[in-house]
Protein backbone atom coordinates (compact mmCIF):
# COMPACT_ATOMS: atom_id res chain seq x y z
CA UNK A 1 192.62 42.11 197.90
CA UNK A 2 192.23 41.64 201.75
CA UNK A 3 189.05 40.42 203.82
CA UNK A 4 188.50 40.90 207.51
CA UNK A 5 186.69 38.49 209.46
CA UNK A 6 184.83 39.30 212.72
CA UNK A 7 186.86 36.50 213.84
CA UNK A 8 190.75 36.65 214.06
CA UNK A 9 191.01 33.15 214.34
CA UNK A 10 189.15 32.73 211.19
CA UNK A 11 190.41 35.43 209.14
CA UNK A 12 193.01 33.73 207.75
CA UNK A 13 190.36 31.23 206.53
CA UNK A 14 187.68 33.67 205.16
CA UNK A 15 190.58 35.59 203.13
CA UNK A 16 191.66 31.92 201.57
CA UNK A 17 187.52 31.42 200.78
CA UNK A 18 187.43 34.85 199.52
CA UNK A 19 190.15 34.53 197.00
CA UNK A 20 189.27 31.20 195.95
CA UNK A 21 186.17 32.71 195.56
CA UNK A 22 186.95 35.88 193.37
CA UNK A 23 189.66 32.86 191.44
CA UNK A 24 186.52 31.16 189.82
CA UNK A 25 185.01 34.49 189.20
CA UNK A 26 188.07 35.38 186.81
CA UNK A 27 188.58 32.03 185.83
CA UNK A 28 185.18 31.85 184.22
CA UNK A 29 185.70 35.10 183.05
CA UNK A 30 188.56 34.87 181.06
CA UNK A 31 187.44 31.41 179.43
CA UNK A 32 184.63 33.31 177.97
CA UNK A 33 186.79 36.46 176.53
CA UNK A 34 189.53 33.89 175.59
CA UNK A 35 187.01 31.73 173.43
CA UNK A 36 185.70 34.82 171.70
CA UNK A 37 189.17 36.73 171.32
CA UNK A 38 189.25 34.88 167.70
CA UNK A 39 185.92 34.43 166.72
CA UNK A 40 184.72 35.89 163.92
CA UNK A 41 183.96 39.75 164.56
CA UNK A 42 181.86 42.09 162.03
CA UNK A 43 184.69 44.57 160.33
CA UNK A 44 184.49 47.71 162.31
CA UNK A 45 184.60 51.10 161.32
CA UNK A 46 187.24 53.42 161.42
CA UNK A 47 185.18 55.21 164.52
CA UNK A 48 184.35 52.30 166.65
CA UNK A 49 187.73 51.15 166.29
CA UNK A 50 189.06 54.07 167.54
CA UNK A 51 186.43 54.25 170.46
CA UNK A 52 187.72 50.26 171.24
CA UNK A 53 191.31 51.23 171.58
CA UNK A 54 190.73 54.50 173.61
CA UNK A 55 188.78 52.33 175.76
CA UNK A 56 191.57 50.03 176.04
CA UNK A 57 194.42 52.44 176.17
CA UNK A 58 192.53 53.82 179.45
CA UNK A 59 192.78 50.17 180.81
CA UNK A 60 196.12 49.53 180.79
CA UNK A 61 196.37 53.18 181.89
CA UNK A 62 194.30 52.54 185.47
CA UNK A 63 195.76 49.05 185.98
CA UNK A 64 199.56 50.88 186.08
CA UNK A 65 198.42 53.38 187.97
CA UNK A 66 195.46 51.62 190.15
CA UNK A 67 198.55 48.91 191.29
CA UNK A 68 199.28 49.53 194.92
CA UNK A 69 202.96 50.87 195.51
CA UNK A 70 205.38 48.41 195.55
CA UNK A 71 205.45 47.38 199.53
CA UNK A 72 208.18 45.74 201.15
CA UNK A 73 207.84 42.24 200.96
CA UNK A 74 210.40 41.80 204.61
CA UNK A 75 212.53 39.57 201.82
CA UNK A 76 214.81 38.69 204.35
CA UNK A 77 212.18 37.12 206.76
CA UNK A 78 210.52 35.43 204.30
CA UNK A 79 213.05 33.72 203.39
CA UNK A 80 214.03 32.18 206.61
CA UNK A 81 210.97 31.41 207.37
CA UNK A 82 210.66 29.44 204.24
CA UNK A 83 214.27 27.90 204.12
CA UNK A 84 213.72 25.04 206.31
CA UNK A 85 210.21 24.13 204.69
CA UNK A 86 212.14 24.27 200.94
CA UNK A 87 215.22 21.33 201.86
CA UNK A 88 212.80 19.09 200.33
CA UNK A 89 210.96 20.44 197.64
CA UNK A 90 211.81 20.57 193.84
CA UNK A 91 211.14 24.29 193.96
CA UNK A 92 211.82 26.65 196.72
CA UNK A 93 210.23 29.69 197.84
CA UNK A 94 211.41 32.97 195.76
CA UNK A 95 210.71 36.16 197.89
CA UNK A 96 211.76 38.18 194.83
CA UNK A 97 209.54 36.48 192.27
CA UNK A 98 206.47 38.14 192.66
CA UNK A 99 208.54 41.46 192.15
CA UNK A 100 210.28 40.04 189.38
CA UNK A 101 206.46 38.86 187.89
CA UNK A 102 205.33 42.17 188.32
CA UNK A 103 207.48 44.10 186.19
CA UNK A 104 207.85 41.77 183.70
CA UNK A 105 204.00 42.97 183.37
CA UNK A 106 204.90 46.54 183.50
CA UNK A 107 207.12 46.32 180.85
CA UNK A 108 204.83 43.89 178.84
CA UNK A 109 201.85 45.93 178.86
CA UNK A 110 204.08 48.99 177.97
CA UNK A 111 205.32 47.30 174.70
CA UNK A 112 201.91 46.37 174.04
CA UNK A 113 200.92 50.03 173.88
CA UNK A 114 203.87 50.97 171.84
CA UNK A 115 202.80 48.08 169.15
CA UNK A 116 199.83 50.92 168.40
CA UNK A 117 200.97 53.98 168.62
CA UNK A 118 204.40 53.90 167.68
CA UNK A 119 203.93 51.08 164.89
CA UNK A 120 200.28 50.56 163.24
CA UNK A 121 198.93 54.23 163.77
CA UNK A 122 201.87 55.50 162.27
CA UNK A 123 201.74 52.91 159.04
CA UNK A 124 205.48 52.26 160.44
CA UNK A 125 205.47 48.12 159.90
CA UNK A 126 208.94 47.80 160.14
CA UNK A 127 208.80 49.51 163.77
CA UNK A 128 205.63 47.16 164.62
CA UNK A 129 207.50 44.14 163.54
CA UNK A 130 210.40 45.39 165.81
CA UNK A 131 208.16 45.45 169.01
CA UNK A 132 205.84 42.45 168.13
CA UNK A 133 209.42 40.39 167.99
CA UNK A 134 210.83 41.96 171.59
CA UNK A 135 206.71 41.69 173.15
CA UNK A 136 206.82 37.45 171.90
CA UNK A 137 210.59 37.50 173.50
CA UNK A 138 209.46 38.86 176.76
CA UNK A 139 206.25 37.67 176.79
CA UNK A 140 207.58 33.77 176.41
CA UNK A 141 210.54 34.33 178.99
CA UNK A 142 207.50 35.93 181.48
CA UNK A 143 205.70 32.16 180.87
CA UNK A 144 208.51 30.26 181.36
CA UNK A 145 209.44 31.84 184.77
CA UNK A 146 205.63 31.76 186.30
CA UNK A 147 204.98 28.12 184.54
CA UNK A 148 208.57 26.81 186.41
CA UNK A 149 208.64 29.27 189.41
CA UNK A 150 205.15 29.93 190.29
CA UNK A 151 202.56 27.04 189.58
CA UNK A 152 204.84 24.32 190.42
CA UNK A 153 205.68 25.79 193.68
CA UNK A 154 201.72 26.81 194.17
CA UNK A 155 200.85 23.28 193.20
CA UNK A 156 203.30 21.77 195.67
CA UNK A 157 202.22 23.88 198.64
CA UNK A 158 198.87 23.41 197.93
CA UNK A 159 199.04 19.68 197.42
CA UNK A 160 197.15 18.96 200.93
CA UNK A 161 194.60 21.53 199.71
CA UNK A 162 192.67 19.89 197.07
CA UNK A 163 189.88 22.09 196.04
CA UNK A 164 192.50 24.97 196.13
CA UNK A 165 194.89 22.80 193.89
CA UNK A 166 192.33 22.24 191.43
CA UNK A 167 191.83 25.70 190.95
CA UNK A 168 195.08 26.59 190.42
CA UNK A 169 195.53 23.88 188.06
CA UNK A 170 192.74 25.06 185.81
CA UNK A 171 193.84 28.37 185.94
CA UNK A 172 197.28 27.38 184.62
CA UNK A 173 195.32 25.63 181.96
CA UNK A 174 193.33 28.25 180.82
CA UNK A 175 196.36 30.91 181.13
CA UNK A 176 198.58 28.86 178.95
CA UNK A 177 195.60 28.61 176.20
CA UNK A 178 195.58 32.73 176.34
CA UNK A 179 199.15 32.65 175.89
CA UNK A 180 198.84 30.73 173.04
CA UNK A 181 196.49 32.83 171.80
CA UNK A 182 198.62 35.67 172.26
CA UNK A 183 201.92 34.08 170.53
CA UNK A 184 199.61 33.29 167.33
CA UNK A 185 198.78 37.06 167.37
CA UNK A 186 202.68 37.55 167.34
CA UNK A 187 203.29 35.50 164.51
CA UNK A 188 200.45 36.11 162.13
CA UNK A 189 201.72 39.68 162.33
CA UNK A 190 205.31 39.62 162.41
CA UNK A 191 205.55 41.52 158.94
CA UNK A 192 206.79 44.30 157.55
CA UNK A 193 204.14 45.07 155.11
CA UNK A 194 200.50 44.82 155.59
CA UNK A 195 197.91 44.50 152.74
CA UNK A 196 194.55 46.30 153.30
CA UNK A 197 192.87 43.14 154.95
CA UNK A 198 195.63 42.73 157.40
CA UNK A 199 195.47 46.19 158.41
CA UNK A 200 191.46 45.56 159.46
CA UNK A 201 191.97 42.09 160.89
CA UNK A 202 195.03 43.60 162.87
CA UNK A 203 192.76 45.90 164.47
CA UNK A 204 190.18 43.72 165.18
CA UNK A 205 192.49 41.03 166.65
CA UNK A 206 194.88 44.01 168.76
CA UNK A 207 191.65 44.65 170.46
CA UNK A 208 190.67 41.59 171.57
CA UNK A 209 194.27 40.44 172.62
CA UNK A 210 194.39 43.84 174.74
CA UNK A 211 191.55 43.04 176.34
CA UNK A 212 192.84 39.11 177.29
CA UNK A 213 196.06 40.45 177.97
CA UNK A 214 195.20 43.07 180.57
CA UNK A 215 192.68 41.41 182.65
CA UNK A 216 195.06 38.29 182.75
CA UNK A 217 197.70 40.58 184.14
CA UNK A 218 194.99 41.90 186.66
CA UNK A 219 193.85 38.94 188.13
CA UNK A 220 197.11 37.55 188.62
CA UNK A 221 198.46 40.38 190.48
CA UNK A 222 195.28 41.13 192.26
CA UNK A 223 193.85 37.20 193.04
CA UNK A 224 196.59 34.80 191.95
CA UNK A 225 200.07 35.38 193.66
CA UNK A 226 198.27 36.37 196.86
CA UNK A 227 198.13 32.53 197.28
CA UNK A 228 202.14 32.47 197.05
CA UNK A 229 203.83 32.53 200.53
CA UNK A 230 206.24 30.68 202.30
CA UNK A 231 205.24 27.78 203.95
């Protein structure tokens, strides 16, 4: 998301103030929906659970088609420009990581989908146990790149920017406490047969996750790695 100042000599400013802005926005947010994603929920009805995942379904639907095209990124100039800022630092500038972030996404929120339709609508656990397992691999090799690739290098960039820094860092926080949440939804349903109980906490639990899952992914891409450039 881009801001224009009145002021070209400010703009770059008001942009930075604008997305710090929007960060705590998000950050407070998804706190809230990540505290409540295991709380206890009343058992819902065949209908409203329906409604719930049509709803979500539609999410995940406008946030892979509402992304902007995939612009060019000028890799090459990027990385020049970074190269003699990175001789010193533990991690260097990637121009191909946010790329690389983004599709991991893609692909994430695809399998994600599949989980429902292709494995618990269908009463096929054996298929839902197959994509839980490659969602948990994916979803842990997606952390492990943006943990090592993307915060450290934020948090070095930004270490003469302290309010900045401070945001980041409690974003990481809170994003690795979702994560967690989402990996304990991976294992408590890793099965290939469901009793009746399962089958309505699974529900319950697949919509909350969704919902964690798919705003995470938004305000990343939309807030978050707009603060990752080349010093």
């Amino acid at each position: 998301m881009k801001y224009s100042s009145p002021d070209n000599e400010s703009g770059h400013v008001f942009d930075k103030i604008m997305t710090i802005l929007l960060l705590h926005f998000w950050f407070y947010q998804l706190r809230f929906i990540g505290i409540c994603t295991f709380c206890y929920q009343p058992r819902p009805d065949s209908v409203a659970v329906l409604f719930e995942v049509s709803v979500m379904f539609a999410f995940i639907t406008d946030f892979l088609r509402g992304r902007p095209k995939e612009e060019s990124r000028n890799n090459a100039r990027a990385a020049n420009e970074a190269k003699s800022r990175n001789n010193n630092r533990t991690i260097k500038f990637d121009p191909s990581l946010i790329d690389t972030l983004k599709k991991d996404h893609s692909k994430l929120v695809t399998i994600y989908g599949s989980m429902w339709k292709e494995g618990f609508e269908k009463r096929d656990y054996k298929k839902l146990s197959s994509l839980i397992a490659e969602f948990k691999a994916g979803f842990q090799s997606h952390l492990l790149k943006e943990n090592v690739k993307f915060y450290v290098y934020l948090e070095q960039s930004l270490a003469d920017d302290l309010h900045t820094l401070q945001v980041v860092k409690d974003f990481r926080t809170d994003m690795n406490e979702i994560a967690n949440a989402v990996i304990q939804f991976c294992k408590k349903y890793a099965h290939q047969a469901f009793t009746t109980e399962m089958e309505q906490e699974f529900e319950r639990d697949y919509i909350k996750v969704g919902e964690v899952l798919t705003r995470r992914v938004s305000m990343e891409e939309n807030e978050l790695y707009l603060l990752y450039q080349p010093e």
